[in-house]
Protein backbone atom coordinates (compact mmCIF):
# COMPACT_ATOMS: atom_id res chain seq x y z
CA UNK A 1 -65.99 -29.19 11.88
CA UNK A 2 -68.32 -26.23 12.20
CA UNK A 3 -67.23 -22.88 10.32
CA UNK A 4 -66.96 -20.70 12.86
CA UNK A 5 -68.46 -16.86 12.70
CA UNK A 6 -67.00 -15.17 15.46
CA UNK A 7 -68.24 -11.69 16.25
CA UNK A 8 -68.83 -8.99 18.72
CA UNK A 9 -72.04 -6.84 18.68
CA UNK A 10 -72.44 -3.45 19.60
CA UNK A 11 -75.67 -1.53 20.54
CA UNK A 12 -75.18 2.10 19.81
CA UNK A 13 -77.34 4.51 22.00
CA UNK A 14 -78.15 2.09 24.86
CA UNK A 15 -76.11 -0.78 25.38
CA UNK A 16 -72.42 -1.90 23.74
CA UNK A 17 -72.91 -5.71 23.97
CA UNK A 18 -70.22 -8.24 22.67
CA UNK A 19 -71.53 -11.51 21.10
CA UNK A 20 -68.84 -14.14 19.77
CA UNK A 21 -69.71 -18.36 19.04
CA UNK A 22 -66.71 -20.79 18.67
CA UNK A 23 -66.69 -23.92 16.93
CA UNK A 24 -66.42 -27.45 18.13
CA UNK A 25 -63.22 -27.66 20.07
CA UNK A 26 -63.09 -23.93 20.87
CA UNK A 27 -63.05 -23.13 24.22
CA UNK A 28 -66.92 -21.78 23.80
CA UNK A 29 -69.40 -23.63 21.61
CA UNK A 30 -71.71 -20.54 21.43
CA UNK A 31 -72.54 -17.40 23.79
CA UNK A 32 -75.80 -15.59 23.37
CA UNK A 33 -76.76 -12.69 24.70
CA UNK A 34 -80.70 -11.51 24.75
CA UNK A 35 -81.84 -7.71 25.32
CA UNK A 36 -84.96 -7.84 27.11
CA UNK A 37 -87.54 -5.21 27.34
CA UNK A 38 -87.65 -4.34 30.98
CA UNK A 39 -83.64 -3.75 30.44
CA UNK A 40 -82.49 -6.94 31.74
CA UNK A 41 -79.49 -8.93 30.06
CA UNK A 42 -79.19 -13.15 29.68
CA UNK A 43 -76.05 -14.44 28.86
CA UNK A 44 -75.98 -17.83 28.02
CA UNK A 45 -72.34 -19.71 27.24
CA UNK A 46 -72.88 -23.31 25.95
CA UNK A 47 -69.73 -26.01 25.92
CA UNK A 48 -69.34 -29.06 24.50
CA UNK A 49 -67.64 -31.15 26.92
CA UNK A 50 -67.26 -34.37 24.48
CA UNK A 51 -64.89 -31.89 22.07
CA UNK A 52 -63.57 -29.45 24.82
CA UNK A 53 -61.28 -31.22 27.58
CA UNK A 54 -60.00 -28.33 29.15
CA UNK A 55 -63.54 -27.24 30.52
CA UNK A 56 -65.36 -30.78 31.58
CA UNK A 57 -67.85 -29.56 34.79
CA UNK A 58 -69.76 -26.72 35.53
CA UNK A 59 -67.01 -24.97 38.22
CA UNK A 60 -64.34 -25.33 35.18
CA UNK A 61 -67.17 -23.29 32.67
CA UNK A 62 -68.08 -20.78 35.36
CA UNK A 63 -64.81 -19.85 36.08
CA UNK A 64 -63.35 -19.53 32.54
CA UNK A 65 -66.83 -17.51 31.70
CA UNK A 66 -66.35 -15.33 34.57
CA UNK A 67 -62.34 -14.44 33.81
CA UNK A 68 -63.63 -14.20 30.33
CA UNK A 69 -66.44 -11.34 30.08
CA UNK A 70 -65.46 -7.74 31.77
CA UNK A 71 -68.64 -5.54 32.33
CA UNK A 72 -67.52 -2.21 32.01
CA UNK A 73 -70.03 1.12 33.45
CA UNK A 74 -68.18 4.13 33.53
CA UNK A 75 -64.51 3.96 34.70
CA UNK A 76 -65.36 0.94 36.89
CA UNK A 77 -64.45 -2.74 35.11
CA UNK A 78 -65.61 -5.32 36.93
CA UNK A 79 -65.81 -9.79 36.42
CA UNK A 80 -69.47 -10.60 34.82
CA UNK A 81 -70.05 -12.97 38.08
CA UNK A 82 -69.36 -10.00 40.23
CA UNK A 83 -72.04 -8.01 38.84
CA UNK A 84 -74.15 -10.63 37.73
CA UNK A 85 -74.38 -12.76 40.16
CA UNK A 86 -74.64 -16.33 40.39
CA UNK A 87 -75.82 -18.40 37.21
CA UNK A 88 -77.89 -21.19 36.26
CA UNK A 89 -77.14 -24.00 35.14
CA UNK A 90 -78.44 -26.81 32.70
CA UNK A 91 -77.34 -29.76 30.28
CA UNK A 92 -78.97 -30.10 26.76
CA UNK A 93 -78.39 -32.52 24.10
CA UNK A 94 -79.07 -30.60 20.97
CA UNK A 95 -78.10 -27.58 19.19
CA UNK A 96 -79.04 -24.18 19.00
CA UNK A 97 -80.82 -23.76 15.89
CA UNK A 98 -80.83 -19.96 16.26
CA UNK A 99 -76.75 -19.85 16.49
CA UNK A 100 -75.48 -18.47 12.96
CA UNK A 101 -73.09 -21.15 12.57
CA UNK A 102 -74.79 -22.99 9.43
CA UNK A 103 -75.10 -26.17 10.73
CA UNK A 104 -76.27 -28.77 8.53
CA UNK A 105 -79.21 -30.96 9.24
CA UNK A 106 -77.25 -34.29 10.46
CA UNK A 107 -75.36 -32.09 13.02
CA UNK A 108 -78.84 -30.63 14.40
CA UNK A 109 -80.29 -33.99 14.56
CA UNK A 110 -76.86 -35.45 16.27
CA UNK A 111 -76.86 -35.81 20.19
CA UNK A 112 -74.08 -33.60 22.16
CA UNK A 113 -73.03 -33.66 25.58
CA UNK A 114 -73.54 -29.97 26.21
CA UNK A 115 -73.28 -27.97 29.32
CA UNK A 116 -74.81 -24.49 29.53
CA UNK A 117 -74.03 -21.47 31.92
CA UNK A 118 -76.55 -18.82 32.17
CA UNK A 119 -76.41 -15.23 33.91
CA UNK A 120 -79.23 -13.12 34.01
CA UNK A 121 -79.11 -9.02 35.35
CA UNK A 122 -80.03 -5.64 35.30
CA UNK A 123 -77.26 -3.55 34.40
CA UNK A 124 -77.08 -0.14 36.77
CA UNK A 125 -76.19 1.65 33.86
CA UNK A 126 -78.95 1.72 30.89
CA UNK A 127 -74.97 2.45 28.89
CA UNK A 128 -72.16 -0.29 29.59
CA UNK A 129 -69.37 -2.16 27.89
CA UNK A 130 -69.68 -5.88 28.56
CA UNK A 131 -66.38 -6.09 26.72
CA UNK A 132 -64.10 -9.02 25.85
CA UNK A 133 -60.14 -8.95 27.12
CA UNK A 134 -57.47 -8.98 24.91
CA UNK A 135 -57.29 -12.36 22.77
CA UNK A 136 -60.07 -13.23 23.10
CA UNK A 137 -61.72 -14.55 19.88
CA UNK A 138 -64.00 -12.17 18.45
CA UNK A 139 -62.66 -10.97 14.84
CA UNK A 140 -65.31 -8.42 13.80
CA UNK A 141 -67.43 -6.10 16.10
CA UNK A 142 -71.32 -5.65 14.80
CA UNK A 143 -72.72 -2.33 16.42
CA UNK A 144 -76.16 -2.19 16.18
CA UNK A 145 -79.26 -0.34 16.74
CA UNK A 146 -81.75 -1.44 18.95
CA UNK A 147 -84.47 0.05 16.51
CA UNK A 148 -82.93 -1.05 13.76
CA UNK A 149 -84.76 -4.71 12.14
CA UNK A 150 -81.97 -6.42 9.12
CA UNK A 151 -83.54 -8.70 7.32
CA UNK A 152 -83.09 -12.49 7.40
CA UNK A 153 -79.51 -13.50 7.34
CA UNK A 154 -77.96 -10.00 6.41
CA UNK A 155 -75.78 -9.84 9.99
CA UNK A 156 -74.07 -12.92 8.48
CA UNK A 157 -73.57 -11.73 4.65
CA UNK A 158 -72.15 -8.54 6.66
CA UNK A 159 -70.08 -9.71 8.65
CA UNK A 160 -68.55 -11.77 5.71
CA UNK A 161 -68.80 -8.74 3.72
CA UNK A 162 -66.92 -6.72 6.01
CA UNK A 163 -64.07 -9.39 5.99
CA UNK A 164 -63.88 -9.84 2.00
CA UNK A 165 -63.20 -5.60 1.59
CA UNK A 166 -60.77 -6.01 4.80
CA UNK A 167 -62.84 -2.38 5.90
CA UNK A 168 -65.66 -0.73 7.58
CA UNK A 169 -69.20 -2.21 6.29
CA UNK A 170 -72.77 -1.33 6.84
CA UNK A 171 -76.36 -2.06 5.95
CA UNK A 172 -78.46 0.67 4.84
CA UNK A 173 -81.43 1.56 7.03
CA UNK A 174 -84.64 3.37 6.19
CA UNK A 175 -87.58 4.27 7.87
CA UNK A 176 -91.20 4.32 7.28
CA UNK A 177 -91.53 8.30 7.47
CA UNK A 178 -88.64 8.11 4.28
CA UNK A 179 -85.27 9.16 6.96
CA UNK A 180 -82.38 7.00 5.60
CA UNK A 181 -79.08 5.77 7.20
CA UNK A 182 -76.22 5.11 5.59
CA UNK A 183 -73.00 6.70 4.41
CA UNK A 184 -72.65 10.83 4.32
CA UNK A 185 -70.11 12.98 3.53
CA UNK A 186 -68.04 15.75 5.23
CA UNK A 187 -68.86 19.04 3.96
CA UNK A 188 -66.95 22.61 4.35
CA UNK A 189 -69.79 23.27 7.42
CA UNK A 190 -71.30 20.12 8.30
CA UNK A 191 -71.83 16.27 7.83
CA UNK A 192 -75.01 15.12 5.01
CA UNK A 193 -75.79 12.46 3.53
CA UNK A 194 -73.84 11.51 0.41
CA UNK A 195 -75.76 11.37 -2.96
CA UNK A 196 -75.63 7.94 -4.96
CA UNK A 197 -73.21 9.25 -7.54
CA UNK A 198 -70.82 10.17 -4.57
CA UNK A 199 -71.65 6.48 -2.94
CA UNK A 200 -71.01 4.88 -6.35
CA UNK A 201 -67.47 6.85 -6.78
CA UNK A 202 -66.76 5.81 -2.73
CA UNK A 203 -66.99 9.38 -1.65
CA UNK A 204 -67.78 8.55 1.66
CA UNK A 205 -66.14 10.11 4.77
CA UNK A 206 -68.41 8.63 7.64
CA UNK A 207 -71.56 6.69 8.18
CA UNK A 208 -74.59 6.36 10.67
CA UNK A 209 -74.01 3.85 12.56
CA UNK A 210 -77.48 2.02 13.05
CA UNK A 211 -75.99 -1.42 11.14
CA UNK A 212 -72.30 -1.85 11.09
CA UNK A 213 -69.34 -4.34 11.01
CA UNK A 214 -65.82 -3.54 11.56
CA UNK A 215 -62.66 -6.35 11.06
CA UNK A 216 -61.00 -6.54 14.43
CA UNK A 217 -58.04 -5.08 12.49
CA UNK A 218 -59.53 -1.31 12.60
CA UNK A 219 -60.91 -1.78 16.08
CA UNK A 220 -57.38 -2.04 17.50
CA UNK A 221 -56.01 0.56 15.41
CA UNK A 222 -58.99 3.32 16.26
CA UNK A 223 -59.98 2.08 19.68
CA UNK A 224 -64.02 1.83 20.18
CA UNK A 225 -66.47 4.81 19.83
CA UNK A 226 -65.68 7.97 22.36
CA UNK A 227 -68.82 7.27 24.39
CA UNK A 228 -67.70 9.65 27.10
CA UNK A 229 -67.18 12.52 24.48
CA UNK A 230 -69.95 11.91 22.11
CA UNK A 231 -73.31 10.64 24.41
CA UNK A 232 -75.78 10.24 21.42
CA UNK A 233 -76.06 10.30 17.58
CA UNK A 234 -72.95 12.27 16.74
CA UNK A 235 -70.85 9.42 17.93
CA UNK A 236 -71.43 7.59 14.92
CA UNK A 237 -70.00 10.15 12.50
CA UNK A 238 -67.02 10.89 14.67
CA UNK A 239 -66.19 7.43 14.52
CA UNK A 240 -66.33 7.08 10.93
CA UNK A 241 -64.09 9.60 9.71
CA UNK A 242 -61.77 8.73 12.74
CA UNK A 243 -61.55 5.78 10.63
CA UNK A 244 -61.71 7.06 6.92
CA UNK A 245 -58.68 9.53 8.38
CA UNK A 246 -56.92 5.87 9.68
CA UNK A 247 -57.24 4.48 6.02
CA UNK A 248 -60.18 2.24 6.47
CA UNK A 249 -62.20 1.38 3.43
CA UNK A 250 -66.01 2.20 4.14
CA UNK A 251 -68.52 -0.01 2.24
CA UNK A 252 -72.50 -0.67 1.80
CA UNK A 253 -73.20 -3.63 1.92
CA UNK A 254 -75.30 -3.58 -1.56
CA UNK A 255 -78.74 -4.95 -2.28
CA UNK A 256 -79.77 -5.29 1.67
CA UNK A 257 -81.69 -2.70 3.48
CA UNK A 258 -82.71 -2.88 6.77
CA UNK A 259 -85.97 -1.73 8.87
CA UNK A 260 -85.61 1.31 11.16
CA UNK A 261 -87.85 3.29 13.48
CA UNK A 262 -88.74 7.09 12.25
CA UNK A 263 -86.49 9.22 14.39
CA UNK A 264 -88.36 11.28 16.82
CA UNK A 265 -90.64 14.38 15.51
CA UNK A 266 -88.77 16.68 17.52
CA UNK A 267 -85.10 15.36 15.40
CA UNK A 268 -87.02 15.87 12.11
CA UNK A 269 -89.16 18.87 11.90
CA UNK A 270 -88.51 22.14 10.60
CA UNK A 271 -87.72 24.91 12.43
CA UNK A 272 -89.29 27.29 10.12
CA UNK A 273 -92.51 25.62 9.49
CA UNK A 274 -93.09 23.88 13.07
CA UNK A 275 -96.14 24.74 14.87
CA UNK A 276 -94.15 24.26 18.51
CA UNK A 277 -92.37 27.72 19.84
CA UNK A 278 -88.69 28.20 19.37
CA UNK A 279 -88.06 28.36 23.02
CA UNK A 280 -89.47 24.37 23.15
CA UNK A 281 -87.70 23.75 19.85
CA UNK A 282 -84.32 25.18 21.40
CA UNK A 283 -84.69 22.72 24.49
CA UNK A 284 -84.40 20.05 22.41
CA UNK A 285 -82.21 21.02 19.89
CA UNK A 286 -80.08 21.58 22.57
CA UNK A 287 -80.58 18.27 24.66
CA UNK A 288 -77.70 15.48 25.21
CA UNK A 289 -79.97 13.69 22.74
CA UNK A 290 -79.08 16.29 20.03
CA UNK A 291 -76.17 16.45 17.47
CA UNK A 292 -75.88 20.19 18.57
CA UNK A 293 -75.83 19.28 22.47
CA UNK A 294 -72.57 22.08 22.94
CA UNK A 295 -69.83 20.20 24.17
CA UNK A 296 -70.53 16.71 22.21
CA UNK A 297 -70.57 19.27 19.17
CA UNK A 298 -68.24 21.92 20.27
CA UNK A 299 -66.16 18.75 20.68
CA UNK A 300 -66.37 17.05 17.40
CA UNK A 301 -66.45 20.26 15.74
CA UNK A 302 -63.09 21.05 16.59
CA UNK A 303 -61.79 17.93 16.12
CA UNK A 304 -62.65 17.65 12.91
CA UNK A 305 -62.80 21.07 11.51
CA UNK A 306 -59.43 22.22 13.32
CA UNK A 307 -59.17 24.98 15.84
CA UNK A 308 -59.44 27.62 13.86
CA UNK A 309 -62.78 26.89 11.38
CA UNK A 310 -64.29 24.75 13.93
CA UNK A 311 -65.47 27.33 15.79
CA UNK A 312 -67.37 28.49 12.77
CA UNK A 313 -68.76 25.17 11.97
CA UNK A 314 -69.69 24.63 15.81
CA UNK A 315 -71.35 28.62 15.87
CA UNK A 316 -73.17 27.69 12.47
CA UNK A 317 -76.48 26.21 14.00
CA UNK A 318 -76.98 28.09 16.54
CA UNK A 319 -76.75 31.43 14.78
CA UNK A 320 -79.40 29.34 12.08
CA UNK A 321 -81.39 29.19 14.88
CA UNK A 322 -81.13 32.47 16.30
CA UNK A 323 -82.27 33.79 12.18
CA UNK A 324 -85.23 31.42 12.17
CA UNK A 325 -86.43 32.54 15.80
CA UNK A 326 -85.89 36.78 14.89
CA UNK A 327 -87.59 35.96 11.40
CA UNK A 328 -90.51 33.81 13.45
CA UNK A 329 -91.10 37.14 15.74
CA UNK A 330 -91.02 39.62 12.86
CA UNK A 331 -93.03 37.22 10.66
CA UNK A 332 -96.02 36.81 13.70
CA UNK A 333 -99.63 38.36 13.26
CA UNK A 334 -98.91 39.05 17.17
CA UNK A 335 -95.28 40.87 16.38
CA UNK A 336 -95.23 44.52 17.44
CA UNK A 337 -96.49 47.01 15.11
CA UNK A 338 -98.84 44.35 13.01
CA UNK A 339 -102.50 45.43 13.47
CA UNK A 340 -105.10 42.85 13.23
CA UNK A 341 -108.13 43.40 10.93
């Protein structure tokens, strides 16, 4: 018998993508999905009909697959053969050696009847849910960056990880330019990044979400990320302290970092010091993009502040802003009154 590793992956910031492999005699040997770069999605299920009698022919797989996989965009849900189209089919003999299911060598070198279903497709959307329905058999959810690189087998130590502490785990990610993500604390006006005495005493009220597993248990006690509230970053730390305020315990996975892309320039400049005019500065600052977009932050800062000191907390970058642009002006050569010499 192969250990199974179910799991369901999620791509935070441009797709939310499940993934999930079954064992022998599951109803699903494996199912891989691939992100291409032009934006198009494969999703290849693979059977084995020797060990699996209730799906023996290609009609039985494709309809099982199809009542299987929802793609979600928006408030529409819709079958993946609706939207996808119709697959391809093919018959292979051997194992996946890519699937993370540890198979040993005599199983990779044994010969399987397998039958594989594949759907390729552009979503319309460049953010959907392709979304398992309820019992299905995915026990953790991975959400994922797509600019975030783990090393070697760390999804899998994760995921087990993740299932040992019965909470919330991630993998630290840095980037070349020194940015860091990982866990942060809530603070009287804001969210920052905790310190590693406050990590070591598990201070830690929320998380960025570039690398992180979550037991099925929290998922269906907290519900999935409020994409519709939160369109960008600030999603990630809403959704960690709406679980810290469930009970969940939140966990680094320790001695694994992963690889991550430097955020852009315009996300990690300085207001005071940047050579760019405030004007251009407030455009983005101000962007969907942008922790401080106003309702994804009026929004969060409320929620989490409370209706009274969240509107102080929500006004507090924004007046920063207004400070740094006034002391800009004054500060100028070109300011009014300043004579040149």
């Amino acid at each position: 018998m192969i250990r199974a590793l179910r799991h369901f992956a999620v791509t935070w910031g441009a797709l939310v993508l499940p993934l999930f492999v079954c064992a022998h005699n599951g109803e699903f040997l494996l199912a891989k999905l691939t992100l291409r770069p032009d934006g198009s999605c494969v999703l290849r299920l693979t059977v084995d009909t020797e060990a699996n009698f209730n799906l023996q022919n290609r009609a039985q797989l494709t309809q099982a697959a199809d009542g299987l996989f929802l793609v979600s965009a928006g408030k529409e849900t819709a079958s993946l053969g609706k939207v996808a189209g119709e697959p391809s089919f093919f018959s292979e003999t051997k194992l996946d050696p890519a699937a993370p299911l540890g198979h040993t060598p005599e199983e990779m070198a044994k010969a399987y009847k397998l039958e594989v279903v594949e759907w390729t497709w552009t979503p319309a959307s460049p953010k959907f849910l392709l979304r398992l329905p309820e019992m299905s058999p995915h026990t953790v959810v991975l959400w994922l960056n797509d600019d975030c690189r783990p090393p070697g087998s760390a999804l899998e130590k994760l995921c087990a990880f993740a299932a040992q502490t019965s909470g919330v785990a991630w993998i630290d990610a840095r980037a070349p330019g020194g940015w860091s993500y990982g866990a942060h604390r809530k603070t009287l006006w804001r969210v920052r990044r905790c310190t590693p005495a406050e990590e070591a005493q598990g201070k830690i009220d929320t998380f960025s979400g570039n690398c992180v597993c979550l037991p099925r248990a929290w998922i269906e006690r907290v519900g999935l990320p409020h994409a519709h509230l939160f369109p960008h970053g600030i999603a990630d730390f809403d959704y960690g302290l709406r679980l810290h305020a469930a009970g969940a315990p939140l966990r680094r996975l320790p001695g694994v970092v992963a690889d991550n892309a430097d955020p852009s320039p315009a996300a990690s400049e300085s207001w005071r010091t940047s050579p760019r005019p405030m004007r251009a500065i407030w455009r983005d600052f101000s962007s969907p993009r942008s922790f401080f977009h106003f309702p994804a932050w009026r929004r969060f800062a409320l929620r989490h502040w409370g209706p009274v000191w969240g509107w102080a907390v929500f006004a507090a970058p924004y007046v920063r802003w207004a400070a740094i642009a006034a002391l800009r002006t004054v500060s100028s050569p070109s300011a009014p009154g300043k004579v040149s010499r």
